[in-house]
PDB file of N, CA and C in Angstrom:
ATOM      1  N   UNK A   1       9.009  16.621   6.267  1.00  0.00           N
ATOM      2  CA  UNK A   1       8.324  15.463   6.787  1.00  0.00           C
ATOM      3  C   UNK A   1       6.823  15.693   6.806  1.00  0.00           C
ATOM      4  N   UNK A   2       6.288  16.851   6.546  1.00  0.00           N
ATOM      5  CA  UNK A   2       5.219  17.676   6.585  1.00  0.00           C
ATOM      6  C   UNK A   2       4.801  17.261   8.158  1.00  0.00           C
ATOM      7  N   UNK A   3       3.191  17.217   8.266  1.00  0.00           N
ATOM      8  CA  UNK A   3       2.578  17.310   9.472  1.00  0.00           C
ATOM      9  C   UNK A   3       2.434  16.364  10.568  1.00  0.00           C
ATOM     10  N   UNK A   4       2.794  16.348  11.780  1.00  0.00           N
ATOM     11  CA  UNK A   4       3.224  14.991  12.593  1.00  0.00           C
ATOM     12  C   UNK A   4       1.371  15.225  13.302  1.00  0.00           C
ATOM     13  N   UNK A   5       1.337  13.797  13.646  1.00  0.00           N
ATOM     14  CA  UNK A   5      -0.014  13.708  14.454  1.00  0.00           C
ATOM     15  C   UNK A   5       0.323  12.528  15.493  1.00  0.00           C
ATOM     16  N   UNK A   6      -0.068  13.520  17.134  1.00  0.00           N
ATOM     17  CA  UNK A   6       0.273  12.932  18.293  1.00  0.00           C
ATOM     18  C   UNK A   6      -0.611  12.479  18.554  1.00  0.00           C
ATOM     19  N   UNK A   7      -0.412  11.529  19.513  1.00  0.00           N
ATOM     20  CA  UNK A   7      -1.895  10.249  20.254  1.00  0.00           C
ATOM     21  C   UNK A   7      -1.124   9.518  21.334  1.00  0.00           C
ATOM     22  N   UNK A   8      -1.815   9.666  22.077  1.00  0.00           N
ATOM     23  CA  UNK A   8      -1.266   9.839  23.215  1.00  0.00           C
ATOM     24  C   UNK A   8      -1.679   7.799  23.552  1.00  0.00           C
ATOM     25  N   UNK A   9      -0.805   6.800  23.712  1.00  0.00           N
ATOM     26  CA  UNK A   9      -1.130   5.670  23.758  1.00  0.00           C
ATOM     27  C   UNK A   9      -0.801   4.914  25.186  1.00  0.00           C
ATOM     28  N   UNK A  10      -1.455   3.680  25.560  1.00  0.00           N
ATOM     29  CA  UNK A  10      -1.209   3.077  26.795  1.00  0.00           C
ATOM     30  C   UNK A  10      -0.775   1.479  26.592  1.00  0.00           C
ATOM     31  N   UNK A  11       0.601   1.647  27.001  1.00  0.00           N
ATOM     32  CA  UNK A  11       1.409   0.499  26.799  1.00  0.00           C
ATOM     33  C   UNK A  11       2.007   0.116  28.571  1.00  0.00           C
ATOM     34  N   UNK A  12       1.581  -1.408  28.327  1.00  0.00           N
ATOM     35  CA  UNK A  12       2.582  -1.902  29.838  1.00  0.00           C
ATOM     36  C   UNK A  12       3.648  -1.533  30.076  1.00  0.00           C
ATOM     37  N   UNK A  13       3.898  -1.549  31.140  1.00  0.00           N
ATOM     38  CA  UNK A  13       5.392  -1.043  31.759  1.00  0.00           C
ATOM     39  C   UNK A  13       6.678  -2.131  30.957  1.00  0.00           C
ATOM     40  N   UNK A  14       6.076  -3.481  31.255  1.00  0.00           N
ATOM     41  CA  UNK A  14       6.987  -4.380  30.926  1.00  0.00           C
ATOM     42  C   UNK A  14       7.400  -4.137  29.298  1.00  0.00           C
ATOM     43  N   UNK A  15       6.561  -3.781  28.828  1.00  0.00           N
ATOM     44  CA  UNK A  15       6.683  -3.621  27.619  1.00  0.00           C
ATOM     45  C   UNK A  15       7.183  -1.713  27.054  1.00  0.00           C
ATOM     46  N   UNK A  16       7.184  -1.241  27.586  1.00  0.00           N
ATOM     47  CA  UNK A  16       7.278   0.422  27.259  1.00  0.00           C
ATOM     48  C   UNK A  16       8.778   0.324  28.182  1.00  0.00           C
ATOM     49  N   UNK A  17       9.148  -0.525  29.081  1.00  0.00           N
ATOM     50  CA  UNK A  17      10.950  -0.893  29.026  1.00  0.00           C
ATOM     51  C   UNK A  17      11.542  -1.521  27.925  1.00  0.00           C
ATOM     52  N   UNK A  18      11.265  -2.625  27.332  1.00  0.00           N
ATOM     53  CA  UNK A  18      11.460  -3.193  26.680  1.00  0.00           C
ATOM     54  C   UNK A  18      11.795  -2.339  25.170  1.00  0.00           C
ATOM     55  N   UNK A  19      10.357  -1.165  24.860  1.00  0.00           N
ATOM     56  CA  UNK A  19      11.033  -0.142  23.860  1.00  0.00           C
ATOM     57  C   UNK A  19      11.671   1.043  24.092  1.00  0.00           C
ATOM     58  N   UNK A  20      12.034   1.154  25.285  1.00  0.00           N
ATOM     59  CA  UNK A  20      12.916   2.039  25.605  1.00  0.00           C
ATOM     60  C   UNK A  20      14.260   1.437  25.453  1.00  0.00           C
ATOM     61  N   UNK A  21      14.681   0.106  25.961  1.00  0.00           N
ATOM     62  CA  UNK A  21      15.746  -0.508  25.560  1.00  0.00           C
ATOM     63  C   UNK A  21      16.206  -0.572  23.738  1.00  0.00           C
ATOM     64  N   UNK A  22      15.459  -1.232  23.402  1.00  0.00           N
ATOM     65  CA  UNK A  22      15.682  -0.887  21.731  1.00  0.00           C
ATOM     66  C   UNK A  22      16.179   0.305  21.285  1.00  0.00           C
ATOM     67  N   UNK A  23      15.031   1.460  21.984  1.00  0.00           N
ATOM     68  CA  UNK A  23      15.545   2.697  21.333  1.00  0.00           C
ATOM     69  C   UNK A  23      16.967   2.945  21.935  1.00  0.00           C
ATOM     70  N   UNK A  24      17.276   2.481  22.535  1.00  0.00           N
ATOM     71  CA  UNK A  24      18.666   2.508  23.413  1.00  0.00           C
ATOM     72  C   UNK A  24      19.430   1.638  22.547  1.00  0.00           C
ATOM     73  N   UNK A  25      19.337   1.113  22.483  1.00  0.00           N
ATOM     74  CA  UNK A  25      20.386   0.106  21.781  1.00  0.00           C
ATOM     75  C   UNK A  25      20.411   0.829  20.167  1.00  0.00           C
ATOM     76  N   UNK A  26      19.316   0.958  19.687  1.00  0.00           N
ATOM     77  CA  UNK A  26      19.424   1.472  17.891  1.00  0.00           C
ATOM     78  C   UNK A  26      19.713   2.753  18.052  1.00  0.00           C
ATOM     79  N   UNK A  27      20.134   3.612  19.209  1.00  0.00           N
ATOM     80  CA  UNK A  27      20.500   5.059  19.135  1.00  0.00           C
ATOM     81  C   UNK A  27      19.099   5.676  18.264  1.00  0.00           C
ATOM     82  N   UNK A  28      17.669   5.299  18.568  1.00  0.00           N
ATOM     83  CA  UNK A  28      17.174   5.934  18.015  1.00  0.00           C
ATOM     84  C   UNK A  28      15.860   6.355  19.024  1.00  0.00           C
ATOM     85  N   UNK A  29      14.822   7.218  18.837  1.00  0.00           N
ATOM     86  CA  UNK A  29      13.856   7.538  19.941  1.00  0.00           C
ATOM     87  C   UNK A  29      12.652   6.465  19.945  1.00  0.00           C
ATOM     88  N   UNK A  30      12.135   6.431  21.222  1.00  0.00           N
ATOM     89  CA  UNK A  30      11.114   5.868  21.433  1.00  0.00           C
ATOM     90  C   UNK A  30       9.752   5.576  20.274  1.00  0.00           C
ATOM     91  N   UNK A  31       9.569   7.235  19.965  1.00  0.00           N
ATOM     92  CA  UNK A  31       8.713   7.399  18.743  1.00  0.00           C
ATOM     93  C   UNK A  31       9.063   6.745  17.428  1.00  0.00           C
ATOM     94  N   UNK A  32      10.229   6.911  17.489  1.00  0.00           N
ATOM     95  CA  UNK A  32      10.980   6.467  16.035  1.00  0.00           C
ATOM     96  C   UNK A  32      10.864   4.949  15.504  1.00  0.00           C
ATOM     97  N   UNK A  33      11.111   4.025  17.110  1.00  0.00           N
ATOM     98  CA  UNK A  33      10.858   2.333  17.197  1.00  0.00           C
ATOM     99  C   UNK A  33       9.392   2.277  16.918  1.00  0.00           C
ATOM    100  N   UNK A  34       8.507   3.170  17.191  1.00  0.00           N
ATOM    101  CA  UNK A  34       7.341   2.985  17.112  1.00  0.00           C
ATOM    102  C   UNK A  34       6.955   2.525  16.234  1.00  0.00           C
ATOM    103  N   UNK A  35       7.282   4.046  15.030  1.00  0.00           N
ATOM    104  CA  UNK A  35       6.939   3.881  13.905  1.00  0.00           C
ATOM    105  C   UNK A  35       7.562   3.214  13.275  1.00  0.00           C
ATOM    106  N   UNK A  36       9.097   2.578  13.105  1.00  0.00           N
ATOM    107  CA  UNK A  36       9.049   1.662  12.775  1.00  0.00           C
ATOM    108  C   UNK A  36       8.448   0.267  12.492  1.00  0.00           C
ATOM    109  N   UNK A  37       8.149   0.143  13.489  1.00  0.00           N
ATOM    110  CA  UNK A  37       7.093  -1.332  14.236  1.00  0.00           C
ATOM    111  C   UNK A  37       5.860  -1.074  13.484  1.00  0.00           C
ATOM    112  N   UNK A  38       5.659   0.150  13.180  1.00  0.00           N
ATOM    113  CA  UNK A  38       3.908   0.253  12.594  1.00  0.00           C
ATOM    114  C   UNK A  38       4.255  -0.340  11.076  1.00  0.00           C
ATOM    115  N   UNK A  39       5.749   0.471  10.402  1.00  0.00           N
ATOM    116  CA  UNK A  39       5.268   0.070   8.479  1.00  0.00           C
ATOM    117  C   UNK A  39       6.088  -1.173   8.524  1.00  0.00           C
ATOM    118  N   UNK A  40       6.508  -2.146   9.361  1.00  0.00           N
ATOM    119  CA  UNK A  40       6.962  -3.230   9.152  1.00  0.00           C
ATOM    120  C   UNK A  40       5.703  -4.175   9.462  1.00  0.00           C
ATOM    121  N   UNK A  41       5.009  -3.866  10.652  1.00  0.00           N
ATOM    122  CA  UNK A  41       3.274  -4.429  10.696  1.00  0.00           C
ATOM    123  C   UNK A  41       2.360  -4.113   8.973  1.00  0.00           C
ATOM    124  N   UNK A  42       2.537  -2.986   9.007  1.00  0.00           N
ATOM    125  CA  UNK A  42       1.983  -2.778   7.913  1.00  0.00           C
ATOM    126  C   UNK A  42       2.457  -3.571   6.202  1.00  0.00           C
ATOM    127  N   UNK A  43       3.579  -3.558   5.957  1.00  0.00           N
ATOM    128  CA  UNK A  43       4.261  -4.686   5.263  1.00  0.00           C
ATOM    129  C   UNK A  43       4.013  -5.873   5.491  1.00  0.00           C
ATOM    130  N   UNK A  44       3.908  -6.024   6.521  1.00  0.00           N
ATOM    131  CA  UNK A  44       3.434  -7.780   6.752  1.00  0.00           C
ATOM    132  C   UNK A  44       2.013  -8.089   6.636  1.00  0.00           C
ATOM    133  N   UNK A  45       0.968  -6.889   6.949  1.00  0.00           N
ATOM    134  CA  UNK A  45      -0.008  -7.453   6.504  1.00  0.00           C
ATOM    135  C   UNK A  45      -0.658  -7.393   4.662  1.00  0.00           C
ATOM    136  N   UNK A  46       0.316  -6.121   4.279  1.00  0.00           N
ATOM    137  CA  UNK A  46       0.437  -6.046   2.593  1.00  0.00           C
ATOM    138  C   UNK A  46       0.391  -7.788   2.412  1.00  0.00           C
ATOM    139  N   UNK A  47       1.832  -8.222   2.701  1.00  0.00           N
ATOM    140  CA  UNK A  47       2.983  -9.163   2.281  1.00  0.00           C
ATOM    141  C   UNK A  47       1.825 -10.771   2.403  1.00  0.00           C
ATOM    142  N   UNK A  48       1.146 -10.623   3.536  1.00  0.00           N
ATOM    143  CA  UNK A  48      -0.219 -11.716   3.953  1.00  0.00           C
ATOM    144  C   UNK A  48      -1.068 -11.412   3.052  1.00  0.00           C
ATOM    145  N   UNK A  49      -2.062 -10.455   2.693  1.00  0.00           N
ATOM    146  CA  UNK A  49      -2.818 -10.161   1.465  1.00  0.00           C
ATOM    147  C   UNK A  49      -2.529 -10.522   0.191  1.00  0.00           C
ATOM    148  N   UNK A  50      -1.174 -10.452  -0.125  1.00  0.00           N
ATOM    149  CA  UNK A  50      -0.380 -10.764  -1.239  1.00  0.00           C
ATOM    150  C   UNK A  50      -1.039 -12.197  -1.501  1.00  0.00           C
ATOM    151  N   UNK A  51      -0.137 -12.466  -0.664  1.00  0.00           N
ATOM    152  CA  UNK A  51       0.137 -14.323  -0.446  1.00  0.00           C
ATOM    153  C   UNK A  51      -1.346 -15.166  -0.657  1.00  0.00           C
ATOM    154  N   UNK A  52      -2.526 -14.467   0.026  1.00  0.00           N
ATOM    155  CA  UNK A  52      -3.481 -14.811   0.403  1.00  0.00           C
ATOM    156  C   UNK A  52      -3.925 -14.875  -1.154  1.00  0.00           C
ATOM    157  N   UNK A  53      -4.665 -14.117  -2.120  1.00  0.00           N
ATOM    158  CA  UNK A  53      -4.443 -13.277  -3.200  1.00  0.00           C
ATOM    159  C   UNK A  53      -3.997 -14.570  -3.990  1.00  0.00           C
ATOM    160  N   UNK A  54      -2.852 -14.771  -3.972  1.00  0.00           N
ATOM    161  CA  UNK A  54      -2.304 -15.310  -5.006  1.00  0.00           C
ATOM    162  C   UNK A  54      -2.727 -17.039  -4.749  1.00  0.00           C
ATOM    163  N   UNK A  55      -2.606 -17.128  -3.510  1.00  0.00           N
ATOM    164  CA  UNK A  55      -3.195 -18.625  -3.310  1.00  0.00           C
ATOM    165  C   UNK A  55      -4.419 -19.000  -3.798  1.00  0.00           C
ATOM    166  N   UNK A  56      -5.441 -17.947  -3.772  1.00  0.00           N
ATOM    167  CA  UNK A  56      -6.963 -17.819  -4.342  1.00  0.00           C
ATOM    168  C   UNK A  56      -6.505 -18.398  -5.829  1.00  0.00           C
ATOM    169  N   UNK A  57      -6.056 -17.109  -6.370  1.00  0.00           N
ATOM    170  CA  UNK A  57      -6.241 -17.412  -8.292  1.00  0.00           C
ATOM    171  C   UNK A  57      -5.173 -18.300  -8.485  1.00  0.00           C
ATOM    172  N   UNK A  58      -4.060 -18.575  -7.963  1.00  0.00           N
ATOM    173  CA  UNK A  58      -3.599 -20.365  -8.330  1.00  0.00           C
ATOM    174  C   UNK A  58      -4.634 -21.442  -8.463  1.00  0.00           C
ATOM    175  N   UNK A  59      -5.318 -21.519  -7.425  1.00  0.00           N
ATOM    176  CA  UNK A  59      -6.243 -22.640  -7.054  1.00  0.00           C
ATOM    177  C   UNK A  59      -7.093 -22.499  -7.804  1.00  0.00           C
ATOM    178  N   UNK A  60      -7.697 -21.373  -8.715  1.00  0.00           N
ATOM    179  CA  UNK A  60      -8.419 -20.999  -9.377  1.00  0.00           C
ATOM    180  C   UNK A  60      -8.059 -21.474 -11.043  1.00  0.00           C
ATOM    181  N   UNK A  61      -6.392 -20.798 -10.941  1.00  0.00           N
ATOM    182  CA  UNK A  61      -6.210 -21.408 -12.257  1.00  0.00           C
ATOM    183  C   UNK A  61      -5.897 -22.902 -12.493  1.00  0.00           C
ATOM    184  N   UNK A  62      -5.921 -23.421 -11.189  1.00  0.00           N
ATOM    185  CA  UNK A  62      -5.938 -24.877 -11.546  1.00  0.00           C
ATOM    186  C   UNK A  62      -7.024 -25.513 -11.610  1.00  0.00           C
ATOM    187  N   UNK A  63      -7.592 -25.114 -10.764  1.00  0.00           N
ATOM    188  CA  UNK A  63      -9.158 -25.538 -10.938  1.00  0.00           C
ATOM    189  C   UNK A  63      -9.616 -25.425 -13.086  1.00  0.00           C
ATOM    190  N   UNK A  64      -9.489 -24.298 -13.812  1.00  0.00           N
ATOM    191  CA  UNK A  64      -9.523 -23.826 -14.950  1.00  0.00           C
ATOM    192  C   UNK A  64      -8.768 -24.545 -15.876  1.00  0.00           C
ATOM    193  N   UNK A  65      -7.728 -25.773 -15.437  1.00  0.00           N
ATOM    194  CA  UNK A  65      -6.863 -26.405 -16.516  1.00  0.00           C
ATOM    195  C   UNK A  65      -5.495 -25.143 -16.530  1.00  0.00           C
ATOM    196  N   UNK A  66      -5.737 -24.511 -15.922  1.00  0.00           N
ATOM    197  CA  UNK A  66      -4.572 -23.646 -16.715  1.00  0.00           C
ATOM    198  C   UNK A  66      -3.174 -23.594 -15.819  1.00  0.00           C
ATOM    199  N   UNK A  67      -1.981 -24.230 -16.319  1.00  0.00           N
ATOM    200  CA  UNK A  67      -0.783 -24.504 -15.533  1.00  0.00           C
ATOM    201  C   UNK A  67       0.381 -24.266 -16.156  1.00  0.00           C
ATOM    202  N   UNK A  68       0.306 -23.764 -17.415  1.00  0.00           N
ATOM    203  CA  UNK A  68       1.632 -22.808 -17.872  1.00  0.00           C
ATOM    204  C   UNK A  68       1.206 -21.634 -18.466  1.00  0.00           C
ATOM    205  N   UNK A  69       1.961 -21.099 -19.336  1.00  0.00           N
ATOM    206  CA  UNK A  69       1.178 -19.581 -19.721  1.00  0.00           C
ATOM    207  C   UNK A  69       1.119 -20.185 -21.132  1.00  0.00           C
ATOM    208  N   UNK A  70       0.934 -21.034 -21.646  1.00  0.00           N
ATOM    209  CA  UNK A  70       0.503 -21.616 -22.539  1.00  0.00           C
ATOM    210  C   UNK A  70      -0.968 -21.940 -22.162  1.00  0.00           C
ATOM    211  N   UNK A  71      -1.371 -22.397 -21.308  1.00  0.00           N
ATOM    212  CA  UNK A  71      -2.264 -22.933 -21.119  1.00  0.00           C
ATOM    213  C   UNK A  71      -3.485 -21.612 -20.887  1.00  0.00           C
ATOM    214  N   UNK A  72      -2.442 -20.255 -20.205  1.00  0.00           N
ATOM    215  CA  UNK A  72      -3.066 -19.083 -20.154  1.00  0.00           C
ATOM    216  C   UNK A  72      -3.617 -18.599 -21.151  1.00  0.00           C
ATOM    217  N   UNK A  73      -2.239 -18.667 -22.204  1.00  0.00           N
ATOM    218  CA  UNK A  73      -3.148 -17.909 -23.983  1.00  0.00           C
ATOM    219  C   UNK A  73      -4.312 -18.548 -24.324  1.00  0.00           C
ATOM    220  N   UNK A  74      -4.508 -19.760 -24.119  1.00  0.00           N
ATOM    221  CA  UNK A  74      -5.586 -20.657 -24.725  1.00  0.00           C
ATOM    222  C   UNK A  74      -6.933 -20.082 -24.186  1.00  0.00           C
ATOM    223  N   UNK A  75      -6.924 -20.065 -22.705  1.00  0.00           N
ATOM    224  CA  UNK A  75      -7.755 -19.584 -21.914  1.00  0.00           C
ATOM    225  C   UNK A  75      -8.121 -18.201 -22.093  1.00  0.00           C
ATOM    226  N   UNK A  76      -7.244 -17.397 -22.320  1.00  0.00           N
ATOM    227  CA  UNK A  76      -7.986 -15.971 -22.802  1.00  0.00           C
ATOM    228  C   UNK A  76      -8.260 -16.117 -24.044  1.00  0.00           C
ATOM    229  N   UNK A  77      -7.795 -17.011 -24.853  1.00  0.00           N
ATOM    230  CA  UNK A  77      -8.273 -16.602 -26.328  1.00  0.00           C
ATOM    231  C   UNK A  77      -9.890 -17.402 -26.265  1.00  0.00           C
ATOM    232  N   UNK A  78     -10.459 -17.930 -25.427  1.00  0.00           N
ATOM    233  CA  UNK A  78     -11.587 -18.312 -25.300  1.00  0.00           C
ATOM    234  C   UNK A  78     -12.786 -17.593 -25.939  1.00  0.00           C
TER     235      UNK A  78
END
């Protein structure tokens, strides 16, 4: 797993029950829900960038005439 790095964090009560329950329920540790919660945050903000990204150069290629990949070849063969 190579090298772990601790940090010591401050979470509400209401809420630091709440992941103690989970880890209770998924048979898995506190730390473990953590990090879970971090690369599924992290996926979602990939997954938003994506989205974001692609909404740009759509709008872009429509703006450009270009709306099949026919319309793409034309445009690079410019």
């Amino acid at each position: 797993m190579g090298t772990v790095g601790k940090k010591m964090i401050s979470i509400s009560p209401d809420l630091y029950k709440e992941l103690e329950e989970i880890a209770k329920e998924e048979g898995k540790s506190v730390s473990a829900v953590i990090q879970e919660a971090l690369r599924i945050a992290k996926r979602e903000r990939l997954k938003s960038k994506f989205l974001d990204n692609q909404q740009y150069w759509t709008k872009k290629a429509i703006e450009n005439g270009i709306l099949t990949e026919r319309d793409l070849q034309k445009y690079l063969a410019k």
